[in-house]
N, C-alpha and C. Protein backbone atom coordinates (compact mmCIF):
# COMPACT_ATOMS: atom_id res chain seq x y z
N UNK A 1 -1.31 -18.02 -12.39
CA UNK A 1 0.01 -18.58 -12.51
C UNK A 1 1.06 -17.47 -12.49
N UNK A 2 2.36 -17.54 -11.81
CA UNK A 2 3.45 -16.25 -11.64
C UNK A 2 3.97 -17.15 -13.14
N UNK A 3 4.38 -15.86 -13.57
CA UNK A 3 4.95 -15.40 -14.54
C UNK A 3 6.64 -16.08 -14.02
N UNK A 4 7.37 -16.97 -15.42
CA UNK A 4 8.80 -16.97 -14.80
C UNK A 4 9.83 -15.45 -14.52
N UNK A 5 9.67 -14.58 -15.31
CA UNK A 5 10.32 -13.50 -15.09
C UNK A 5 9.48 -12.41 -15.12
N UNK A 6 9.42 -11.00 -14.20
CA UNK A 6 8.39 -10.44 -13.91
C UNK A 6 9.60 -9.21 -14.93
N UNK A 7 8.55 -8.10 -15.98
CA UNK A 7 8.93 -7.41 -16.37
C UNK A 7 8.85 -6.17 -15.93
N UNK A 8 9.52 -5.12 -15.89
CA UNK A 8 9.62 -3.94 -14.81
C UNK A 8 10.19 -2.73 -15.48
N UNK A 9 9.06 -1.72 -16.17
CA UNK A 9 9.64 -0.57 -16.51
C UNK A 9 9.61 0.99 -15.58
N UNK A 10 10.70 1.47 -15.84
CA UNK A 10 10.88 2.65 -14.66
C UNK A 10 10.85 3.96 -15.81
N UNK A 11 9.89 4.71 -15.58
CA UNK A 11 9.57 5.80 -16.26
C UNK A 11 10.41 7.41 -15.56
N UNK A 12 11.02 8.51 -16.84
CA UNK A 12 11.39 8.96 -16.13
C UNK A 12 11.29 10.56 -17.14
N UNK A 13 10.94 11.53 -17.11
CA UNK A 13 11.23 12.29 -18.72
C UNK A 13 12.46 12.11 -19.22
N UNK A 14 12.95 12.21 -19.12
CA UNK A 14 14.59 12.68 -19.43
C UNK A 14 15.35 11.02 -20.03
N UNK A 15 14.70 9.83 -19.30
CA UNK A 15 15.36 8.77 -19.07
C UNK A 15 16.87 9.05 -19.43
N UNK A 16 17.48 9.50 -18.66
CA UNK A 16 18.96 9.87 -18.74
C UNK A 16 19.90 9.57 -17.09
N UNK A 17 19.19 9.58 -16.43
CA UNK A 17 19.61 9.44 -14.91
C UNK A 17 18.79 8.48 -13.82
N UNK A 18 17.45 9.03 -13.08
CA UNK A 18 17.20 7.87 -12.59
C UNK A 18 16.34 6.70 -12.74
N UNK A 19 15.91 6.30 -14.15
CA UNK A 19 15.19 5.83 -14.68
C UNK A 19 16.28 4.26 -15.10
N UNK A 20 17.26 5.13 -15.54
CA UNK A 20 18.18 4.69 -15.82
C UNK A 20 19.10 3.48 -14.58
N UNK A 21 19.53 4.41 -13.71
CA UNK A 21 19.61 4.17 -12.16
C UNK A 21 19.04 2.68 -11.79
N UNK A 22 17.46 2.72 -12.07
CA UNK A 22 16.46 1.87 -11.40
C UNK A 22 16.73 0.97 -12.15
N UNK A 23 16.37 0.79 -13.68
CA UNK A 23 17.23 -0.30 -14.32
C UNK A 23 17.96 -1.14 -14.51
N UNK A 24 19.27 -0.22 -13.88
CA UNK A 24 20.16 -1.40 -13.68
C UNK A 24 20.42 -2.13 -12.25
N UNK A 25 19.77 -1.42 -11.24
CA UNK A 25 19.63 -1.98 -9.91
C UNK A 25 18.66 -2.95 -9.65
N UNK A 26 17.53 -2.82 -10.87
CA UNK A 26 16.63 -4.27 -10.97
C UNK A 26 16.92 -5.45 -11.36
N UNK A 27 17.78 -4.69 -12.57
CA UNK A 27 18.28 -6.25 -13.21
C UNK A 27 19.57 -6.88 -12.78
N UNK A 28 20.27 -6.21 -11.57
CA UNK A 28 21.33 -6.71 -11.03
C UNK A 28 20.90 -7.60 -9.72
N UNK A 29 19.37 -6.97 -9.32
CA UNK A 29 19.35 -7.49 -7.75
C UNK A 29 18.46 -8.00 -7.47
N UNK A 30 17.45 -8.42 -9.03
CA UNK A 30 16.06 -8.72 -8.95
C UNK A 30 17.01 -10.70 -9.58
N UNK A 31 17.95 -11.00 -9.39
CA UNK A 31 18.46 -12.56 -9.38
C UNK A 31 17.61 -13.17 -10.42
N UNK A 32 17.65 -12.39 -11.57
CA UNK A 32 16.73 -13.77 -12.99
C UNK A 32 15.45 -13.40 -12.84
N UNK A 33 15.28 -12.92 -11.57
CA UNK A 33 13.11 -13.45 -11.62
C UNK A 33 12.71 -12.24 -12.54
N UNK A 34 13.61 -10.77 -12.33
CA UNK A 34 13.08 -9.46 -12.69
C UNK A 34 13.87 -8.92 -14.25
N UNK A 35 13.24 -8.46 -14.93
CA UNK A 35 13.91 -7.64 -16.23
C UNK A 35 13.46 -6.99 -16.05
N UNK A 36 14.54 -5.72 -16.17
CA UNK A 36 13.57 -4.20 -15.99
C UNK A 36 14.23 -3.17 -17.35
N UNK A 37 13.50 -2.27 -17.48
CA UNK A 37 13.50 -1.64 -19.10
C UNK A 37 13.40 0.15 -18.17
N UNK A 38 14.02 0.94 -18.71
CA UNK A 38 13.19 2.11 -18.77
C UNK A 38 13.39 3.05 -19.78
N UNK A 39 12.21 4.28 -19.11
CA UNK A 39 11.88 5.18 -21.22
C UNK A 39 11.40 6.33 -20.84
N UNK A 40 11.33 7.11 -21.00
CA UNK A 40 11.08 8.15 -21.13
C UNK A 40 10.09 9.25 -21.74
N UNK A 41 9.57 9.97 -21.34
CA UNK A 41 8.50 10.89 -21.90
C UNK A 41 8.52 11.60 -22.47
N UNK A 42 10.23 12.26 -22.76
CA UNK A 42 10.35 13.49 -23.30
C UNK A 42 12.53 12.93 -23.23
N UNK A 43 12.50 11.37 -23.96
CA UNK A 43 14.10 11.27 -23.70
C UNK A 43 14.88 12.30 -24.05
N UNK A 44 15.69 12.05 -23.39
CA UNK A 44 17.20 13.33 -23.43
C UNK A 44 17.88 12.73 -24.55
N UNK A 45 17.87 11.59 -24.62
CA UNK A 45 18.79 11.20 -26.06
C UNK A 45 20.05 10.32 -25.50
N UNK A 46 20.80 10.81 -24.82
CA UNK A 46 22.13 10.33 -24.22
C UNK A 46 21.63 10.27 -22.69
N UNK A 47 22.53 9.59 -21.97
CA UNK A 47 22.77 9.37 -20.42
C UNK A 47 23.88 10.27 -19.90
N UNK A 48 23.23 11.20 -18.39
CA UNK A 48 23.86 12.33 -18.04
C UNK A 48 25.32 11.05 -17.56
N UNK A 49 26.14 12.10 -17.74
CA UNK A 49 27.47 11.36 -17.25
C UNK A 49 27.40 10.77 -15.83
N UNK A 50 26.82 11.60 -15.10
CA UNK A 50 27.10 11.33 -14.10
C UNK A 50 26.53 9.63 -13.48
N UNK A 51 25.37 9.22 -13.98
CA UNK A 51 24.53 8.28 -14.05
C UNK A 51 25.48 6.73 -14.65
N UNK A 52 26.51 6.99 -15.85
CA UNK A 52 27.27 5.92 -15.72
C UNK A 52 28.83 6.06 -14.54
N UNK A 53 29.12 7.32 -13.76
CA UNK A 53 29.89 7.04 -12.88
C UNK A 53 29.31 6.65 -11.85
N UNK A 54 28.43 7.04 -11.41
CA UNK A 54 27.54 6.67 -10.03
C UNK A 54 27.58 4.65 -10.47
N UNK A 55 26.77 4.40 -11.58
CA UNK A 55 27.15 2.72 -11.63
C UNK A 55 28.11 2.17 -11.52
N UNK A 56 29.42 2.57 -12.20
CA UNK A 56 30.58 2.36 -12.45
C UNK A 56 30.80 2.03 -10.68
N UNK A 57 31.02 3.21 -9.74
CA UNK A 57 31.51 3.00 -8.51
C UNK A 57 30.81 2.41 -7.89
N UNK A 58 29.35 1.92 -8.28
CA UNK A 58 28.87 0.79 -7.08
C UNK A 58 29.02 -0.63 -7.92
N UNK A 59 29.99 -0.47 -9.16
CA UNK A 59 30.43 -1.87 -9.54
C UNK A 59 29.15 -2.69 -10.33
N UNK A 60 28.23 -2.20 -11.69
CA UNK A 60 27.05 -2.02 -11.76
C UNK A 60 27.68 -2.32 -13.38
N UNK A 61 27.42 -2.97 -14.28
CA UNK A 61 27.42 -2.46 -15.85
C UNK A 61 27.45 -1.56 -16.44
N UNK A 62 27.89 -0.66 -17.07
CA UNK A 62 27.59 0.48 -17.48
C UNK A 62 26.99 0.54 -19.09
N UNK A 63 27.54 -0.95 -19.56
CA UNK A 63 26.86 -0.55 -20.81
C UNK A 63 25.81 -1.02 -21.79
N UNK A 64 25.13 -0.71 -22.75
CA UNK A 64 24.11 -1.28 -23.16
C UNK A 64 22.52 -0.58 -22.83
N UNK A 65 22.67 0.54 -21.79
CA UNK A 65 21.81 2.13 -21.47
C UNK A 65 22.06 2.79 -22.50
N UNK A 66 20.53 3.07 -22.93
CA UNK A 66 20.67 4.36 -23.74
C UNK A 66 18.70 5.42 -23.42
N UNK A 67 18.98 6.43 -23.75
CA UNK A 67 17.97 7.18 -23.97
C UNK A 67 16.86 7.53 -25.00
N UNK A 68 15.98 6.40 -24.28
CA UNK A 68 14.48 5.77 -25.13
C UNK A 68 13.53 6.39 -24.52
N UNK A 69 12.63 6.50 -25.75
CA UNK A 69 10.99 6.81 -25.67
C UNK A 69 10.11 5.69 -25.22
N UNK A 70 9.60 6.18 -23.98
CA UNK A 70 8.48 4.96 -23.35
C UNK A 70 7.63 4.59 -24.83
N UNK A 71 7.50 5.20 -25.57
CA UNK A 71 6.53 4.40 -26.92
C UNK A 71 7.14 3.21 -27.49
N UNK A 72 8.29 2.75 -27.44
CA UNK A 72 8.99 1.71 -27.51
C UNK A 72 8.73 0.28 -26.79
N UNK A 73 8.15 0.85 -25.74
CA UNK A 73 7.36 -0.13 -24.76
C UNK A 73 5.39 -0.20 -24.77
N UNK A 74 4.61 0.42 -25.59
CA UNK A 74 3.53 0.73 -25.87
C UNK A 74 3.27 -0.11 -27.46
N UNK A 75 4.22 -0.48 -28.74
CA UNK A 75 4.13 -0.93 -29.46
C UNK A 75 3.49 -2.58 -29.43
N UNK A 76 2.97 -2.76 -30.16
CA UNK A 76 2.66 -4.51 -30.89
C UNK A 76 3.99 -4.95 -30.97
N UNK A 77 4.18 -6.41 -30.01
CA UNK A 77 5.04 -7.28 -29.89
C UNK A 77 6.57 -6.50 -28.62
N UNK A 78 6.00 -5.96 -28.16
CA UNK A 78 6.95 -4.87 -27.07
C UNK A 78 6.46 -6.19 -25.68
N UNK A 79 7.55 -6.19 -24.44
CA UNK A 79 7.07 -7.27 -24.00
C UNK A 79 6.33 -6.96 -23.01
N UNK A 80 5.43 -7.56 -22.60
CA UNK A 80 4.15 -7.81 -21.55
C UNK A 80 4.77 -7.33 -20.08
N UNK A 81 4.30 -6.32 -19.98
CA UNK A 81 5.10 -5.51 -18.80
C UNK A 81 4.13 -5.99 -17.25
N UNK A 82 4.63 -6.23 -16.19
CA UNK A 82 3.96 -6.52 -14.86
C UNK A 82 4.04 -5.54 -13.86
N UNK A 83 4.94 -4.30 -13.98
CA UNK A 83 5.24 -3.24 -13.29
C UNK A 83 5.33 -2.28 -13.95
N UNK A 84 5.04 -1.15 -13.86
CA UNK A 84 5.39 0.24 -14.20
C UNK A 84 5.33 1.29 -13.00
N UNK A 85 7.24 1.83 -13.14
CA UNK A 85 7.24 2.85 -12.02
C UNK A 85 7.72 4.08 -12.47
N UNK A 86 7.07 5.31 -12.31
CA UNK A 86 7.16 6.76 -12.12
C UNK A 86 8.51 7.02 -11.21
N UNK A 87 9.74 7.23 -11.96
CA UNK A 87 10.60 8.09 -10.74
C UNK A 87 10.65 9.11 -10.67
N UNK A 88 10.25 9.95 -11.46
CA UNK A 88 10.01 11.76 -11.16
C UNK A 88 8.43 12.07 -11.13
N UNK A 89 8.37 13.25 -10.60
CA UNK A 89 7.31 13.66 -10.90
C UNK A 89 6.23 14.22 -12.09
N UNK A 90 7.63 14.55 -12.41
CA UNK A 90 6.58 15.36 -14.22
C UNK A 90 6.20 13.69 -15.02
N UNK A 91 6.49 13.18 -14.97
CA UNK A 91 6.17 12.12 -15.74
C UNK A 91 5.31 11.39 -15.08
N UNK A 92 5.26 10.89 -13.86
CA UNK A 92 3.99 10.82 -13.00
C UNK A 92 2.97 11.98 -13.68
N UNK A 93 2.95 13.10 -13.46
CA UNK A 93 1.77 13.56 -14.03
C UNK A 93 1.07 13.79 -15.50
N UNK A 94 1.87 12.86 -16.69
CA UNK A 94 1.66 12.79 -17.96
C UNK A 94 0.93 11.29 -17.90
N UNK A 95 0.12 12.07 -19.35
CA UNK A 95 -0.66 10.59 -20.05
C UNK A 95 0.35 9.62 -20.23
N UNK A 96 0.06 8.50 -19.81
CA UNK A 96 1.34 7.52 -20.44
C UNK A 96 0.24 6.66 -21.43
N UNK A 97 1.22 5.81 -22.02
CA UNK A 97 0.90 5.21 -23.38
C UNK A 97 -0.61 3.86 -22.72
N UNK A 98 -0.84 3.31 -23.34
CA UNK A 98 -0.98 1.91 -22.65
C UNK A 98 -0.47 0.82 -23.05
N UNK A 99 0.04 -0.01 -21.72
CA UNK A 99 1.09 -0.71 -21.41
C UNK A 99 0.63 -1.84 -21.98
N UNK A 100 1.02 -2.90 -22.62
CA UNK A 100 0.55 -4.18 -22.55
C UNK A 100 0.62 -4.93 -21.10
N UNK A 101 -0.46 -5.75 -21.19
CA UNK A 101 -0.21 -6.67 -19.65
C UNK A 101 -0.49 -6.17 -18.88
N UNK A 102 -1.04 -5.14 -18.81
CA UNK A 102 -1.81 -4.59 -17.83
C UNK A 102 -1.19 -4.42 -16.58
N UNK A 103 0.01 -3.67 -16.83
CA UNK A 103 0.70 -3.80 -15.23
C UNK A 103 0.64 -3.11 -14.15
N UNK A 104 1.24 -3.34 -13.49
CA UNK A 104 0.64 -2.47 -11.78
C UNK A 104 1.74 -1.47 -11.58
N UNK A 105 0.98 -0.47 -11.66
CA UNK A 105 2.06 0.67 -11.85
C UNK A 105 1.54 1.70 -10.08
N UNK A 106 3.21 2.24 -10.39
CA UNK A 106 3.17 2.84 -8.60
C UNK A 106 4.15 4.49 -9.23
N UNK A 107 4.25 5.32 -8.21
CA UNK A 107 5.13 6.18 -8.50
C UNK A 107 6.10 6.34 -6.95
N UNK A 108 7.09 6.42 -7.64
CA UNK A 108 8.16 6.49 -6.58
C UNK A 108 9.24 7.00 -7.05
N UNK A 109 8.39 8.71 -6.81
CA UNK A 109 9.26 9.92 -7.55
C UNK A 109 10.57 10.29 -6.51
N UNK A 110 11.31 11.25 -7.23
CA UNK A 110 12.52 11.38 -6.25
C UNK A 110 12.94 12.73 -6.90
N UNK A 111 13.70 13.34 -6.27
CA UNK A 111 14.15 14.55 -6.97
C UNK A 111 15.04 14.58 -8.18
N UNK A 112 15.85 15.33 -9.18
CA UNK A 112 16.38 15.06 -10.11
C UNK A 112 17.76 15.21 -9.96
N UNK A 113 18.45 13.92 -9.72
CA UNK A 113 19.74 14.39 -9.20
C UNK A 113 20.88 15.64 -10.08
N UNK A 114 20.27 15.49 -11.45
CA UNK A 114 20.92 16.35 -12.78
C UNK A 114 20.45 17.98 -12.40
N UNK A 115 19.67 17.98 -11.42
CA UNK A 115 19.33 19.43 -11.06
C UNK A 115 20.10 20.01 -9.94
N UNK A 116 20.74 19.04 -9.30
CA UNK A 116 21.46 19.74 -7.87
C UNK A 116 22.48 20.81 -8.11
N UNK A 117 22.31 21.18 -7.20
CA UNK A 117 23.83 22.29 -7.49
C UNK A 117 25.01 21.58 -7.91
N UNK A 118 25.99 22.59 -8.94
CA UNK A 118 26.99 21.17 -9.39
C UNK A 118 27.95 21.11 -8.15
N UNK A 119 27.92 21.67 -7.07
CA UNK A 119 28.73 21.31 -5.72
C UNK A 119 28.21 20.11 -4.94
N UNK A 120 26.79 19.84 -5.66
CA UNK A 120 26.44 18.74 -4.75
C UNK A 120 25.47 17.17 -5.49
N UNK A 121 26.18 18.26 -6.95
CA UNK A 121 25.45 17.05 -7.96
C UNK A 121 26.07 15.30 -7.96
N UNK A 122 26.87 15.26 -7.63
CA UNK A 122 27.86 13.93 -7.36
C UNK A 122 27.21 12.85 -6.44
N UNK A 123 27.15 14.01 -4.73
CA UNK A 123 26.44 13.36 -3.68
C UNK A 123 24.99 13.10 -4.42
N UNK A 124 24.53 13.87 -4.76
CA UNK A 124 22.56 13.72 -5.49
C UNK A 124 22.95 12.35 -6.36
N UNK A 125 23.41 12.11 -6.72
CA UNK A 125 23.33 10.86 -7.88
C UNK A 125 23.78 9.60 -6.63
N UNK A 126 24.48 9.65 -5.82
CA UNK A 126 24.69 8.80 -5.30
C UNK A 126 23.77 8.70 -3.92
N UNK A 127 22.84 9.44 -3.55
CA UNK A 127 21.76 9.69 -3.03
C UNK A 127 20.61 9.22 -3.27
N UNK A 128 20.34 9.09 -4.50
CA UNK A 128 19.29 8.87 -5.70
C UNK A 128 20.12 7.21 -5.39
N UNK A 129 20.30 7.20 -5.94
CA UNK A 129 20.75 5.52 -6.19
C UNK A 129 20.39 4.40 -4.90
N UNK A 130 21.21 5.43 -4.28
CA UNK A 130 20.71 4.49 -2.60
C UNK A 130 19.23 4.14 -2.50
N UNK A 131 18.74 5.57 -2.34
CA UNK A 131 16.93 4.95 -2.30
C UNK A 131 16.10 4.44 -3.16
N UNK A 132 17.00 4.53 -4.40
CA UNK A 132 16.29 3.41 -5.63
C UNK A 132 16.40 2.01 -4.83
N UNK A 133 17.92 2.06 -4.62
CA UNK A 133 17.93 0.48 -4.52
C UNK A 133 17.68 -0.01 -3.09
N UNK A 134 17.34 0.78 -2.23
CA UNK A 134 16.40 0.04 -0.43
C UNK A 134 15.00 0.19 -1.52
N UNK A 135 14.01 0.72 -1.96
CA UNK A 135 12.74 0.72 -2.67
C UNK A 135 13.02 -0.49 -3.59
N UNK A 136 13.61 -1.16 -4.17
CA UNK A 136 13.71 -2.07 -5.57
C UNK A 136 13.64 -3.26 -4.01
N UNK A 137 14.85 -3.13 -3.06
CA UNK A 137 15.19 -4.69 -2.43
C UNK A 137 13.83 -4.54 -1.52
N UNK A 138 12.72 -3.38 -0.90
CA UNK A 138 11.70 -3.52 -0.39
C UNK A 138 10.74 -4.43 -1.30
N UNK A 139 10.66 -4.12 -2.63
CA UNK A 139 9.86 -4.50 -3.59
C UNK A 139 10.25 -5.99 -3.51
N UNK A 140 11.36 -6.19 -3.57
CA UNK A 140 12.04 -8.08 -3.78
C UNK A 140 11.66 -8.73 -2.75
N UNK A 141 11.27 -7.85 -1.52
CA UNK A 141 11.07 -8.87 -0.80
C UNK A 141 9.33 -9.39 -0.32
N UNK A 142 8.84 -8.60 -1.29
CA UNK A 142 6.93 -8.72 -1.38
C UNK A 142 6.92 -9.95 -1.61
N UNK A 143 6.22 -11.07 -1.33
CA UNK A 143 5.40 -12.33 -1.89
C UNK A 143 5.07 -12.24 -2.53
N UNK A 144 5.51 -11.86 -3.58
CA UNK A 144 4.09 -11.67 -4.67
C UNK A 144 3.65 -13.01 -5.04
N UNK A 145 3.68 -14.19 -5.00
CA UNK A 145 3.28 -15.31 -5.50
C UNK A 145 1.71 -15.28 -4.71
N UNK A 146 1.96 -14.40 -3.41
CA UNK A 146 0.76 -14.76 -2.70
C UNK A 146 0.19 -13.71 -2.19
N UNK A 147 0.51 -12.26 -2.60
CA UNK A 147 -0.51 -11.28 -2.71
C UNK A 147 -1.60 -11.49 -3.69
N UNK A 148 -2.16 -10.63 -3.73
CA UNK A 148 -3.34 -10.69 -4.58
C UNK A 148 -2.98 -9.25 -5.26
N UNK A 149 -3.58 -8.78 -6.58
CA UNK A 149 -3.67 -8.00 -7.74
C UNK A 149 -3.67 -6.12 -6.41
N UNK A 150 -4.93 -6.43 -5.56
CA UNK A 150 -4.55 -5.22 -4.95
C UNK A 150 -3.99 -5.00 -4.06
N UNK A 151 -3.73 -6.04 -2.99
CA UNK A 151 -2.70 -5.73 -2.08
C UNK A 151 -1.15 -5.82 -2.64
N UNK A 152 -1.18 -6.56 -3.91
CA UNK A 152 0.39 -6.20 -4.46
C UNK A 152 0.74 -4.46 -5.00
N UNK A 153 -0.37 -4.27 -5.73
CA UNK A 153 -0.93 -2.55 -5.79
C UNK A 153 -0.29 -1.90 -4.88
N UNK A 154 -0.90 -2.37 -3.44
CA UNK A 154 -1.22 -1.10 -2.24
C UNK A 154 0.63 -1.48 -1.70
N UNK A 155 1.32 -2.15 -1.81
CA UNK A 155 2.47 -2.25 -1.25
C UNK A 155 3.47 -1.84 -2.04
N UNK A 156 3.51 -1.91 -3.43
CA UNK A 156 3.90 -1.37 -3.98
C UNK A 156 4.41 0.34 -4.41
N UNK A 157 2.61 0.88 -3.73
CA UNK A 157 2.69 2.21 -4.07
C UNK A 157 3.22 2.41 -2.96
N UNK A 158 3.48 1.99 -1.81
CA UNK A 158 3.66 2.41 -0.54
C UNK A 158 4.87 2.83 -0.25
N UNK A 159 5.88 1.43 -0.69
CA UNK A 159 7.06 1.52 -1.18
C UNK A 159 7.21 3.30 -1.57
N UNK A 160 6.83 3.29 -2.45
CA UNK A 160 7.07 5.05 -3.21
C UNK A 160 7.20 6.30 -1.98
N UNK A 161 6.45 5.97 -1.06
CA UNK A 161 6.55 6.59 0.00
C UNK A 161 7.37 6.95 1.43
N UNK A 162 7.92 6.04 1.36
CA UNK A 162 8.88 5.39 1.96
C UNK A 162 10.44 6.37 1.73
């Protein structure tokens, strides 16, 4: 049976930028079916500035983000997650917790836009954002009602590649 709303966390260390990013481009464009959460491995605490102007100018919520520990999502009574995605790499390569719900997790790392040169840190955030959100509307447009457990897997991770 599909699930009425599919839950969707985006992992990131820092969760300060594109973890953050993915978040709110899920729950703006995923239309009710998707809630998406993200957390962090090593949170920064606060959200880099730049991450609520980049939303701000594509007309996005800005508030109600903050900088959480993926263990927040690993607890008893935390909600039953159906996705888990890696947007950097260092956190792709850490133990993560285990998820309830057993979800289908992909990585679809990207560079760190908070690292660019600050001459080109502006464009990087708004760079970053773009290919979050063609990867999120690739993802929206999977069947999932009528994939199956591994070909939703294998399209998913693919996505990341992309």
């Amino acid at each position: 049976m599909e699930p009425n709303i599919y839950n969707v966390l985006f992992i990131c260390t820092g969760n300060s930028a594109r973890s953050i990013l993915a978040e709110a481009l899920m729950n703006q464009l995923g239309g009710g079916r998707f809630r998406a959460y993200s957390a962090g491995s090593h949170p920064k605490g606060e959200l880099h500035p730049l991450t609520l102007k980049t939303l701000a100018a594509q007309r996005l919520p800005t508030d109600g983000y903050r900088s959480k520990s993926w263990e927040e999502f690993a607890r008893l009574g935390s909600p039953e997650l159906h996705f888990v995605f890696t947007v950097c790499d260092q956190a792709a390569g850490e133990v993560c917790p285990v998820w309830p719900g057993q979800p289908i997790s992909a990585h679809w790392g990207m560079p760190d836009p908070a690292a660019a040169p600050e001459a080109q840190r502006e464009q990087a955030f708004v760079d970053t954002f773009v290919t979050l959100k063609r990867r999120i509307q690739l993802m929206l447009a999977l069947p999932l009602a009528s994939l199956d457990r591994i070909a939703l897997r294998r399209e998913v991770r693919n996505i990341g590649t992309h």
